[in-house]
Structure formats: structure tokens, C-alpha cells
Protein backbone atom coordinates (compact mmCIF):
# COMPACT_ATOMS: atom_id res chain seq x y z
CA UNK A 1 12.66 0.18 13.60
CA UNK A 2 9.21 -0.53 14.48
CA UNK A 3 9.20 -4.25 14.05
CA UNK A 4 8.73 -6.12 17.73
CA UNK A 5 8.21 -9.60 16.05
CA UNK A 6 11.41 -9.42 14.09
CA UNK A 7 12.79 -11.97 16.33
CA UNK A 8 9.41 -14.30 16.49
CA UNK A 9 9.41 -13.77 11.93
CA UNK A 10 12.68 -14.87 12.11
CA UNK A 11 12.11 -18.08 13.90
CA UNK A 12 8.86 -18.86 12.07
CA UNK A 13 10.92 -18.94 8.87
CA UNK A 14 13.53 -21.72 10.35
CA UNK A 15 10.71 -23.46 11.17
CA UNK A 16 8.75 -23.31 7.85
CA UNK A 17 11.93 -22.64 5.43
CA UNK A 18 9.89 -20.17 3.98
CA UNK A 19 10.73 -16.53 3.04
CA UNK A 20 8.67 -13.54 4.10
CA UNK A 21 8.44 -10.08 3.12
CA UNK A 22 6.30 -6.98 4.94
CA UNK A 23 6.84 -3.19 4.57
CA UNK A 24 8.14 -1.91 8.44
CA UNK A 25 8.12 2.23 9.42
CA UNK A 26 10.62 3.62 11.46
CA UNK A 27 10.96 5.45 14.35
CA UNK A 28 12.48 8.36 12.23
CA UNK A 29 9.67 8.15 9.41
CA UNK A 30 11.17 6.07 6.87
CA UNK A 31 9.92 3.01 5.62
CA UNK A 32 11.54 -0.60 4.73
CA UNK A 33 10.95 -3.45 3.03
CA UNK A 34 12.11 -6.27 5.03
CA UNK A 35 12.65 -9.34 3.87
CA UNK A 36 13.59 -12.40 6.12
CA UNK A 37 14.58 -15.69 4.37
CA UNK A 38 16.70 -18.78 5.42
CA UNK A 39 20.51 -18.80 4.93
CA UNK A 40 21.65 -22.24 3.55
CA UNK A 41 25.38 -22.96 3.41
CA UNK A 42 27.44 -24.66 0.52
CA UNK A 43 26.43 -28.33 1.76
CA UNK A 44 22.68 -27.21 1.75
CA UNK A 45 22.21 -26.73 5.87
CA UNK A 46 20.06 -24.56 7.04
CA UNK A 47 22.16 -21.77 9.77
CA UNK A 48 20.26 -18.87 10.38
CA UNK A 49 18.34 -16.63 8.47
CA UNK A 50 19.43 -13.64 5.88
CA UNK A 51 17.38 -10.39 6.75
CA UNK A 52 17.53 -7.54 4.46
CA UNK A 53 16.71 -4.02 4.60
CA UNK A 54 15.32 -2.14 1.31
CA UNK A 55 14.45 1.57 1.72
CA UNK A 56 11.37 2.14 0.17
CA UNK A 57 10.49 5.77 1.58
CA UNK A 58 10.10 7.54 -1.87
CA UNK A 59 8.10 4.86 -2.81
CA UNK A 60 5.59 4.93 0.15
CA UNK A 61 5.16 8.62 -0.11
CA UNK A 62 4.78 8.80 -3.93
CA UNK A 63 2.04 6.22 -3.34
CA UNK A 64 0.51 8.32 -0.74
CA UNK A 65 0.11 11.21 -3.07
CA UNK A 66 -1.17 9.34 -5.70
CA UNK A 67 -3.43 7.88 -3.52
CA UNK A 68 -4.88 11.42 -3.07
CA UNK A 69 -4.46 12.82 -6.32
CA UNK A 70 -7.19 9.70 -7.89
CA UNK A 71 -9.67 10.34 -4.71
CA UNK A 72 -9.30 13.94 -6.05
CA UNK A 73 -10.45 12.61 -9.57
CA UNK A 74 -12.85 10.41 -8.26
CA UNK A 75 -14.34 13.30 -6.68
CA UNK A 76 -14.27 15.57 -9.50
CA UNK A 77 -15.79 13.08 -11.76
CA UNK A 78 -18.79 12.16 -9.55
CA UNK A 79 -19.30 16.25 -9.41
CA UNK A 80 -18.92 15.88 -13.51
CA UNK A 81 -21.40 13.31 -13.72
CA UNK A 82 -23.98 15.01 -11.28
CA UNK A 83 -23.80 18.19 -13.71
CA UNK A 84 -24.06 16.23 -16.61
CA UNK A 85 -27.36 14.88 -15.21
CA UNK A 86 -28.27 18.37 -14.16
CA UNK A 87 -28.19 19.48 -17.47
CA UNK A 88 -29.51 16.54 -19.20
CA UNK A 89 -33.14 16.99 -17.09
CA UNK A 90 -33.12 20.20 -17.70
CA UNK A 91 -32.81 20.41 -21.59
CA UNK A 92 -35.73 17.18 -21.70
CA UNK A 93 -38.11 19.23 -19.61
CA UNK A 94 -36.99 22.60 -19.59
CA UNK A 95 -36.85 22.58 -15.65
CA UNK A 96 -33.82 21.51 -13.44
CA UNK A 97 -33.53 17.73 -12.70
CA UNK A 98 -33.97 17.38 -9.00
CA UNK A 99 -31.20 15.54 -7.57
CA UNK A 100 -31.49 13.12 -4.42
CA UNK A 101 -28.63 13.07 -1.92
């Protein structure tokens, strides 16, 4: 796991007695959602922390894709748009629109 401050999150939350979540990569290319919160027993004390481990891999990738797939769109439409103005100059004075870059 590629989390050095694990142990310094850790203590920050027994100080605070706040929770705290952040996405952490592994060594192997995986990717987890840790979240660190304080453990409170029956009678309400405060002894040590709860840290859990969520695999969110498929998630992280899927986003990744998707991230490409819309600047893929985005791309396409600007190209769209550019022709549209191409064409629109052209059929108002029967010349092509000049485009600046």
C-alpha cells in the first residue's frame, strides 16, 4: 500500500475524533478507499481507531475511461461546431469563412 502517513492519519483522528476518508493505490495497481475513524467502546471511550479497506479498482478505471471517452466528445463537438461555422460563412457569402486558430 502506498500510504506512508497511515500511521500520522491515524493519530490525527484520536486527536480530532474525526473520521477521514482518501482513495490510496497500491503497489500492485489496485486502488482503495480507506477510511480511518475512531473506535469507541460500549461505555463511550475512545481506544484506537477502526481502519477499513474498500476496493475500488473497477471503479477508478471505469472513471478513467470515461474520463477519455467525454474529452473524446468534447473534441468531436468543438470539430462539429468549427464545421458548422464553416458552412454557415460560406452559404451567407458564397466564400469559405476564414477561421482563426
Amino acid at each position: 500500500m502506498k500510504y506512508p502517513e497511515l500511521a500520522e492519519d491515524a493519530r490525527e483522528i484520536l486527536r480530532t475524533l474525526s473520521s477521514a476518508e482518501k482513495p490510496v493505490g497500491a503497489r500492485d495497481g489496485r486502488w482503495f478507499m480507506v477510511r480511518i475513524m475512531p473506535y469507541r467502546t460500549l461505555d463511550n471511550r475512545i481506544d484506537g481507531v477502526v481502519i477499513t479497506f474498500a476496493d475500488i479498482t473497477v471503479a477508478r478505471t471505469l472513471e478513467a475511461k470515461l474520463r477519455i471517452t467525454q474529452a473524446g466528445l468534447e473534441k468531436h463537438i468543438a470539430q462539429q461546431d468549427l464545421k458548422l461555422e464553416q458552412t454557415s460563412g460560406e452559404r451567407k457569402t458564397g466564400t469559405p469563412k476564414q477561421v482563426i486558430k
